[in-house]
C-alpha atoms as a PDB file:
ATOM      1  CA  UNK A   1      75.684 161.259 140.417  1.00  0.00           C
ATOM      2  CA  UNK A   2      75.975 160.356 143.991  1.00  0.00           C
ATOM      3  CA  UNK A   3      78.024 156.901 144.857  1.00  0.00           C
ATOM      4  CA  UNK A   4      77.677 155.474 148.322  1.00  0.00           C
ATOM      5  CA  UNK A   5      80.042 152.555 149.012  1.00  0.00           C
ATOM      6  CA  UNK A   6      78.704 150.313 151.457  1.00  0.00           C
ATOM      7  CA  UNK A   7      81.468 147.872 152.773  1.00  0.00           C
ATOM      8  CA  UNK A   8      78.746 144.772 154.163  1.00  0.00           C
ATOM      9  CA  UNK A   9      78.039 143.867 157.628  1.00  0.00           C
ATOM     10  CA  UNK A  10      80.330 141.840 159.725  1.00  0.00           C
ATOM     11  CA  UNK A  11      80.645 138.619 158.543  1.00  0.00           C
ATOM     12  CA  UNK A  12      81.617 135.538 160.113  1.00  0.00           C
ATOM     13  CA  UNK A  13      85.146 135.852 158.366  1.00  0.00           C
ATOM     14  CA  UNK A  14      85.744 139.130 159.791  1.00  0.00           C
ATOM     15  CA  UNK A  15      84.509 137.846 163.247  1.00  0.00           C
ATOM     16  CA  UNK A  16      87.577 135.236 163.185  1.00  0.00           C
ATOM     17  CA  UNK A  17      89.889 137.336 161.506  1.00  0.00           C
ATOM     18  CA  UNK A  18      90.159 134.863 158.283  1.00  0.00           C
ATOM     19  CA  UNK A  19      91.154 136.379 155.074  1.00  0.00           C
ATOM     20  CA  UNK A  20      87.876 135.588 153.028  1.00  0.00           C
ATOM     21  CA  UNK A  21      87.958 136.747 149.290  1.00  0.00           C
ATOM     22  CA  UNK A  22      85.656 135.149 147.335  1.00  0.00           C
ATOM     23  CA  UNK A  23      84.154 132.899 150.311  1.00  0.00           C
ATOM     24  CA  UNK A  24      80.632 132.916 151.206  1.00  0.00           C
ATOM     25  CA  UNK A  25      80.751 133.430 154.931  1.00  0.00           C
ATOM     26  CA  UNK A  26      77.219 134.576 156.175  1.00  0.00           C
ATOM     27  CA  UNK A  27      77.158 137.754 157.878  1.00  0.00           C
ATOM     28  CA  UNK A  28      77.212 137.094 161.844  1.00  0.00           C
ATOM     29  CA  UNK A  29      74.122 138.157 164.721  1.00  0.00           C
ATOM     30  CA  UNK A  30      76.178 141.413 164.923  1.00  0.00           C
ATOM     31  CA  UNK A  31      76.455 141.945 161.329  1.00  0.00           C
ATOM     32  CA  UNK A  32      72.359 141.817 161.062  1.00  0.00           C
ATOM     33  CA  UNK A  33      72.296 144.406 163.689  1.00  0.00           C
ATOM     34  CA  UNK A  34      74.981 146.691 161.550  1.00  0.00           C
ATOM     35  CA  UNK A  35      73.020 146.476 158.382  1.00  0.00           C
ATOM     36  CA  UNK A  36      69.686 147.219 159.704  1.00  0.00           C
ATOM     37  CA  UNK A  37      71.283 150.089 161.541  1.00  0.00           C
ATOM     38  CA  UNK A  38      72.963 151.424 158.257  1.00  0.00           C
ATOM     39  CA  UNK A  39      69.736 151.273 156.291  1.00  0.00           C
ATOM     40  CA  UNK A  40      67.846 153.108 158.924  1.00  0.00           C
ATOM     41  CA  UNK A  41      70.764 156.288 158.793  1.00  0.00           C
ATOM     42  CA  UNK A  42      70.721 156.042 154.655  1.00  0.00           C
ATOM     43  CA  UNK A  43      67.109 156.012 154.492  1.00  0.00           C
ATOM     44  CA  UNK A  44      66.707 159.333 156.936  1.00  0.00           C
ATOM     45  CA  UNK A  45      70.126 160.673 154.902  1.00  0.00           C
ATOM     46  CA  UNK A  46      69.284 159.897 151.057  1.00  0.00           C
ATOM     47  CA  UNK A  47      67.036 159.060 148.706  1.00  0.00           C
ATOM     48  CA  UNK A  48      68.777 156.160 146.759  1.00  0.00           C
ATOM     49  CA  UNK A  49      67.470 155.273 143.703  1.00  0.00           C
ATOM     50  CA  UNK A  50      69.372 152.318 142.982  1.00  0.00           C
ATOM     51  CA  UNK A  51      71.390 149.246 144.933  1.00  0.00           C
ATOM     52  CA  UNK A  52      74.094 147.834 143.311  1.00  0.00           C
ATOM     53  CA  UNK A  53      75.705 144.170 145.182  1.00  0.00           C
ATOM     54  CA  UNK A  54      78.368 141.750 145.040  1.00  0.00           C
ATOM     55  CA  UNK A  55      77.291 138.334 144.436  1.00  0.00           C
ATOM     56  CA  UNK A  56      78.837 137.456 147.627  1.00  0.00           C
ATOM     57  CA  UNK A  57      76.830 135.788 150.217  1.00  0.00           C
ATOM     58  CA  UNK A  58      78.209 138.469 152.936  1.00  0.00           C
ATOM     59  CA  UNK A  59      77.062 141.390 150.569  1.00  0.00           C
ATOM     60  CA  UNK A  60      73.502 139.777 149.867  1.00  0.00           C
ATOM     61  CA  UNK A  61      72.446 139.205 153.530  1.00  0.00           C
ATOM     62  CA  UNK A  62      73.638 142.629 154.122  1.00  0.00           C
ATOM     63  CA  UNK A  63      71.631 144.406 150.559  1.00  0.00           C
ATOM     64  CA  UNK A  64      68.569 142.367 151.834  1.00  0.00           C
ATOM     65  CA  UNK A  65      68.521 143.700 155.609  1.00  0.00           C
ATOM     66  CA  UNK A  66      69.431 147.551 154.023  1.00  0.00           C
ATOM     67  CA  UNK A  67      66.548 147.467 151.683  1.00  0.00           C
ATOM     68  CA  UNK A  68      63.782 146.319 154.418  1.00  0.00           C
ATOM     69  CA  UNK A  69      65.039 149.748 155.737  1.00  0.00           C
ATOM     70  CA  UNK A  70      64.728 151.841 152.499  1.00  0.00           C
ATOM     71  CA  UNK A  71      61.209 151.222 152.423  1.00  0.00           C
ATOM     72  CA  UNK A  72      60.473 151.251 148.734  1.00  0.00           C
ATOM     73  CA  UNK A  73      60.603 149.255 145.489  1.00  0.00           C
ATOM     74  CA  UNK A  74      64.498 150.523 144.998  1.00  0.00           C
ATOM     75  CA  UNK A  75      65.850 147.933 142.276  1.00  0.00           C
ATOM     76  CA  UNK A  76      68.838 145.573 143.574  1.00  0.00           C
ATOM     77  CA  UNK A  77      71.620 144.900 140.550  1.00  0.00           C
ATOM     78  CA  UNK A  78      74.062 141.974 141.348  1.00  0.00           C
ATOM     79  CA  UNK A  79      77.686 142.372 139.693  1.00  0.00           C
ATOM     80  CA  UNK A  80      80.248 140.127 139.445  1.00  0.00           C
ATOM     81  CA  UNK A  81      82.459 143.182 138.819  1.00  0.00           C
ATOM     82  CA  UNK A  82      82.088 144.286 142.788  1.00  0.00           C
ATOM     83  CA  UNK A  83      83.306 140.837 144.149  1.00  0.00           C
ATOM     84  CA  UNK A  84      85.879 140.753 146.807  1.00  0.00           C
ATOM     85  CA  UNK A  85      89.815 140.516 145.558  1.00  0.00           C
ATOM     86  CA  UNK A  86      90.364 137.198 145.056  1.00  0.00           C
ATOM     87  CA  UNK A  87      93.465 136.308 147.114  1.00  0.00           C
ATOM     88  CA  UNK A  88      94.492 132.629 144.986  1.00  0.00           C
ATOM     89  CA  UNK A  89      96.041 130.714 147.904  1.00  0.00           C
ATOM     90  CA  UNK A  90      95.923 132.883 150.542  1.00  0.00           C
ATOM     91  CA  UNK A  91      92.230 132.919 151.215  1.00  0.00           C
ATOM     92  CA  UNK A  92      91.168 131.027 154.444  1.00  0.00           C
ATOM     93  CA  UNK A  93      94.191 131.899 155.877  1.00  0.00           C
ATOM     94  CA  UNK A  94      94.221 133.654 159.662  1.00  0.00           C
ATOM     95  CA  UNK A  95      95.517 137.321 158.900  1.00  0.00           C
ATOM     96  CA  UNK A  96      97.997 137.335 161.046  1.00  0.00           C
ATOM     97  CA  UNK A  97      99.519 134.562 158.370  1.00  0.00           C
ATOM     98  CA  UNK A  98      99.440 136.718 155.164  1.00  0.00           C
ATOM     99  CA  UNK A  99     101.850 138.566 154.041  1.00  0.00           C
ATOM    100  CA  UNK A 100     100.130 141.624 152.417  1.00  0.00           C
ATOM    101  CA  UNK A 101     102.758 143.157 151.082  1.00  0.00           C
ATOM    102  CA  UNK A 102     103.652 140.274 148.976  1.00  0.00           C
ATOM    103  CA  UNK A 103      99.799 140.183 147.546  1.00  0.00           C
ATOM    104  CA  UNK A 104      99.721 143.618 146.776  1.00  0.00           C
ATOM    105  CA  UNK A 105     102.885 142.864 144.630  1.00  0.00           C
ATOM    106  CA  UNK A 106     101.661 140.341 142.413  1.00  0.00           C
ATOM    107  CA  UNK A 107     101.074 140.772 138.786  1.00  0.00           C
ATOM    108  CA  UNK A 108      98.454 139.114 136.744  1.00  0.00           C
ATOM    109  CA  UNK A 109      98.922 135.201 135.761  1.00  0.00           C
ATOM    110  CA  UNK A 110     101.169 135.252 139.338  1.00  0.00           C
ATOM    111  CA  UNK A 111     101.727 131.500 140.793  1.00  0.00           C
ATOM    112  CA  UNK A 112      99.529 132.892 144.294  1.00  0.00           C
ATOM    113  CA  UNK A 113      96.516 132.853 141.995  1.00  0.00           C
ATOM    114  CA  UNK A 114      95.924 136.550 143.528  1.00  0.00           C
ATOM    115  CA  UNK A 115      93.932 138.865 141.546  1.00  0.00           C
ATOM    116  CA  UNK A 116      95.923 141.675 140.952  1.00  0.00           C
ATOM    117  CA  UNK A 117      95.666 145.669 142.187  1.00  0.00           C
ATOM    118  CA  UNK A 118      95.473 146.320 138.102  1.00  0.00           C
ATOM    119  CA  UNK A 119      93.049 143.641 137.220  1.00  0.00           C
ATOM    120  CA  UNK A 120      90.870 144.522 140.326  1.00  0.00           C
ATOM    121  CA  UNK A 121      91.229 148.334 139.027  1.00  0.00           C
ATOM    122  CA  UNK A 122      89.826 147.000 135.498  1.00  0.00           C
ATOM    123  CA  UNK A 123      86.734 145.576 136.411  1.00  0.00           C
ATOM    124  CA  UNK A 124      85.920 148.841 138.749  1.00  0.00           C
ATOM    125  CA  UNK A 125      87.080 150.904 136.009  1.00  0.00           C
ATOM    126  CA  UNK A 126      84.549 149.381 133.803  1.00  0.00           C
ATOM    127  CA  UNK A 127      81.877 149.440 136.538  1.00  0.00           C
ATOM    128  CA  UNK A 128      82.050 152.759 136.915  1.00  0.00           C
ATOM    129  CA  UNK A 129      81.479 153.659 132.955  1.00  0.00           C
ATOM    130  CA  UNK A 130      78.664 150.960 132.976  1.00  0.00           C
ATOM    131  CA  UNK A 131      76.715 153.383 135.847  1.00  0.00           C
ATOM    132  CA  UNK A 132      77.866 156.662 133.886  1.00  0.00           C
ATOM    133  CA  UNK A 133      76.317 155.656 130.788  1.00  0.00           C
ATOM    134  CA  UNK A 134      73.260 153.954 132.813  1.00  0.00           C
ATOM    135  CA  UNK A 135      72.237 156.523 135.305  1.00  0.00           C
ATOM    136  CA  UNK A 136      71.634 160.179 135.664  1.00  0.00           C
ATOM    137  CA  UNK A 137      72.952 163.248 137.240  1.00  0.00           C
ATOM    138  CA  UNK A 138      70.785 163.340 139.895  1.00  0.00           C
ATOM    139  CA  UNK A 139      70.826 159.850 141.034  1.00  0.00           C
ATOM    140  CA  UNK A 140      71.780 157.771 144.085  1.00  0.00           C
ATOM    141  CA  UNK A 141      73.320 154.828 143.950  1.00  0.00           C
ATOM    142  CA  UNK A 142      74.440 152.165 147.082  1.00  0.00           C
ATOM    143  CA  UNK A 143      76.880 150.063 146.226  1.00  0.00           C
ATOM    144  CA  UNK A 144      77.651 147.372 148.772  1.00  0.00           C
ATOM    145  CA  UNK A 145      80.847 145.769 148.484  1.00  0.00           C
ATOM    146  CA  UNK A 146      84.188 144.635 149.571  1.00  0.00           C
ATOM    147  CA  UNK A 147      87.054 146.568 151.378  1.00  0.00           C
ATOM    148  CA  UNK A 148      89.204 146.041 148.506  1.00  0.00           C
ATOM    149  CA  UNK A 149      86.988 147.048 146.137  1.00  0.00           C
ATOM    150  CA  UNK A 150      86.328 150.048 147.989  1.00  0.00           C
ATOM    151  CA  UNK A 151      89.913 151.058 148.019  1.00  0.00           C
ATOM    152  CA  UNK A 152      89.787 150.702 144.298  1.00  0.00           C
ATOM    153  CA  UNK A 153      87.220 153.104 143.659  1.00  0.00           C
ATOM    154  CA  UNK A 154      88.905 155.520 146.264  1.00  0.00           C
ATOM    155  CA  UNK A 155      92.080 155.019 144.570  1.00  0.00           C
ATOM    156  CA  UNK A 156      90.015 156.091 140.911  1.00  0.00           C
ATOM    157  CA  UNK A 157      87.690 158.897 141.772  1.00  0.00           C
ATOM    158  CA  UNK A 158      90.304 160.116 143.791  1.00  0.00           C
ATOM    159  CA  UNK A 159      93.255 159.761 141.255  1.00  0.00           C
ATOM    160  CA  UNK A 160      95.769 159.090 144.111  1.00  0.00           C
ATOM    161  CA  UNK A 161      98.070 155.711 144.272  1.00  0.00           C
ATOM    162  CA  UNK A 162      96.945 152.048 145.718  1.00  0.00           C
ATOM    163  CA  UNK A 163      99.850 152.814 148.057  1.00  0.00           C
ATOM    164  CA  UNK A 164      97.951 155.964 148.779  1.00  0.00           C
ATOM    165  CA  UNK A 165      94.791 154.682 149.541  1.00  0.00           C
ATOM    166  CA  UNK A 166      96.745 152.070 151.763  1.00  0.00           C
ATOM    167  CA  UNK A 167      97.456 154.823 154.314  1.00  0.00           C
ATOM    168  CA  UNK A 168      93.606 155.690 154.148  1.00  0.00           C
ATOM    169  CA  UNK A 169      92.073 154.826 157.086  1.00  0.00           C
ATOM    170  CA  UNK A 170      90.299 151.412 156.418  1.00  0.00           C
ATOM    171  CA  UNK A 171      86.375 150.762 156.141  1.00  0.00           C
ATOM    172  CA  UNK A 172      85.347 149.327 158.549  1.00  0.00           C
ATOM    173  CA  UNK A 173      82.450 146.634 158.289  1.00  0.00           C
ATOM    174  CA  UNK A 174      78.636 148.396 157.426  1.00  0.00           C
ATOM    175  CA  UNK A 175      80.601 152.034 156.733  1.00  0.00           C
ATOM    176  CA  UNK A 176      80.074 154.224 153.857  1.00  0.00           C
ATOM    177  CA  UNK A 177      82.229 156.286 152.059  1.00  0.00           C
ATOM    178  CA  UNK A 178      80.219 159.078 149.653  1.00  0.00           C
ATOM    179  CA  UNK A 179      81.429 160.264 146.221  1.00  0.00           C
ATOM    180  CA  UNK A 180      79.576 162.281 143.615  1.00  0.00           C
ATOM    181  CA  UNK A 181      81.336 161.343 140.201  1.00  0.00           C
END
């Protein structure tokens, strides 16, 4: 099965370089214009059978705009299992104030209230078994997402370290990234 992992349009977070986890900033004028111009270039490139979303407001806005584009009754799935990272204490924060090398450090239960790498990798982990056993061989599947997220599934399909995928270029805002797993 083809994977295509859709990090959403620009949001209004990225805009003012704000560290937004779990927030619901609304994707920004720009951001519109990204997603409609990413769902024109998927629909001429694939034919996706399925959209998979975070429940995040950022990813919806961007899922709705993509699937004007697809032109077709492709079915969107909402998980809670492709949210952002939740960064505890340092969301909201300018990120030029957090220290990411002391996020990616934390363990679960840590006093930041940050998600960690390993419980982020769990509920990817999972996500991915749920569209093994759900989908076929020969399907397409967008996912639109987080960067974090992202990295996570990088870091599985590709069986390489989080430190790894750290030195990975980033996503950048309404980019793909296309596996076949």
């Amino acid at each position: 099965m083809k994977i295509l992992l859709l990090r959403h349009a620009e949001s209004k977070d990225n805009n003012q370089n704000i560290l937004g986890g779990n927030s619901e900033a609304e994707i920004t004028p720009y951001g519109n214009i990204q997603a409609i111009s990413i769902g024109k270039e998927l629909s001429s490139k694939f034919n996706i059978t399925h959209v998979y979303c975070s429940p995040r407001k950022r990813c919806l806005m961007t899922s709705e705009l993509v699937l004007k584009e697809l032109k077709g009754n492709t079915p969107l799935i909402v998980s809670n299992k492709l949210s952002e990272r939740d960064f505890g204490t340092f969301s909201g924060k300018l990120m030029n104030e957090v220290d990411f090398s002391l996020i990616d450090k934390q363990a679960k239960g840590n006093k930041y209230n940050v998600e960690s790498i390993e419980e982020v990798k769990e509920r990817v982990e999972s996500f991915i078994q749920e569209l093994k056993s759900k989908h076929k061989d020969t399907d397409t599947i967008l996912i639109i997402t987080h960067s974090n997220p992202i990295r996570i599934f990088s870091m599985i399909i590709e069986d390489i370290s989080f430190e790894d995928v750290l030195k990975k270029k980033n996503i950048k805002n309404a980019e793909y990234i296309e596996y076949e797993i």
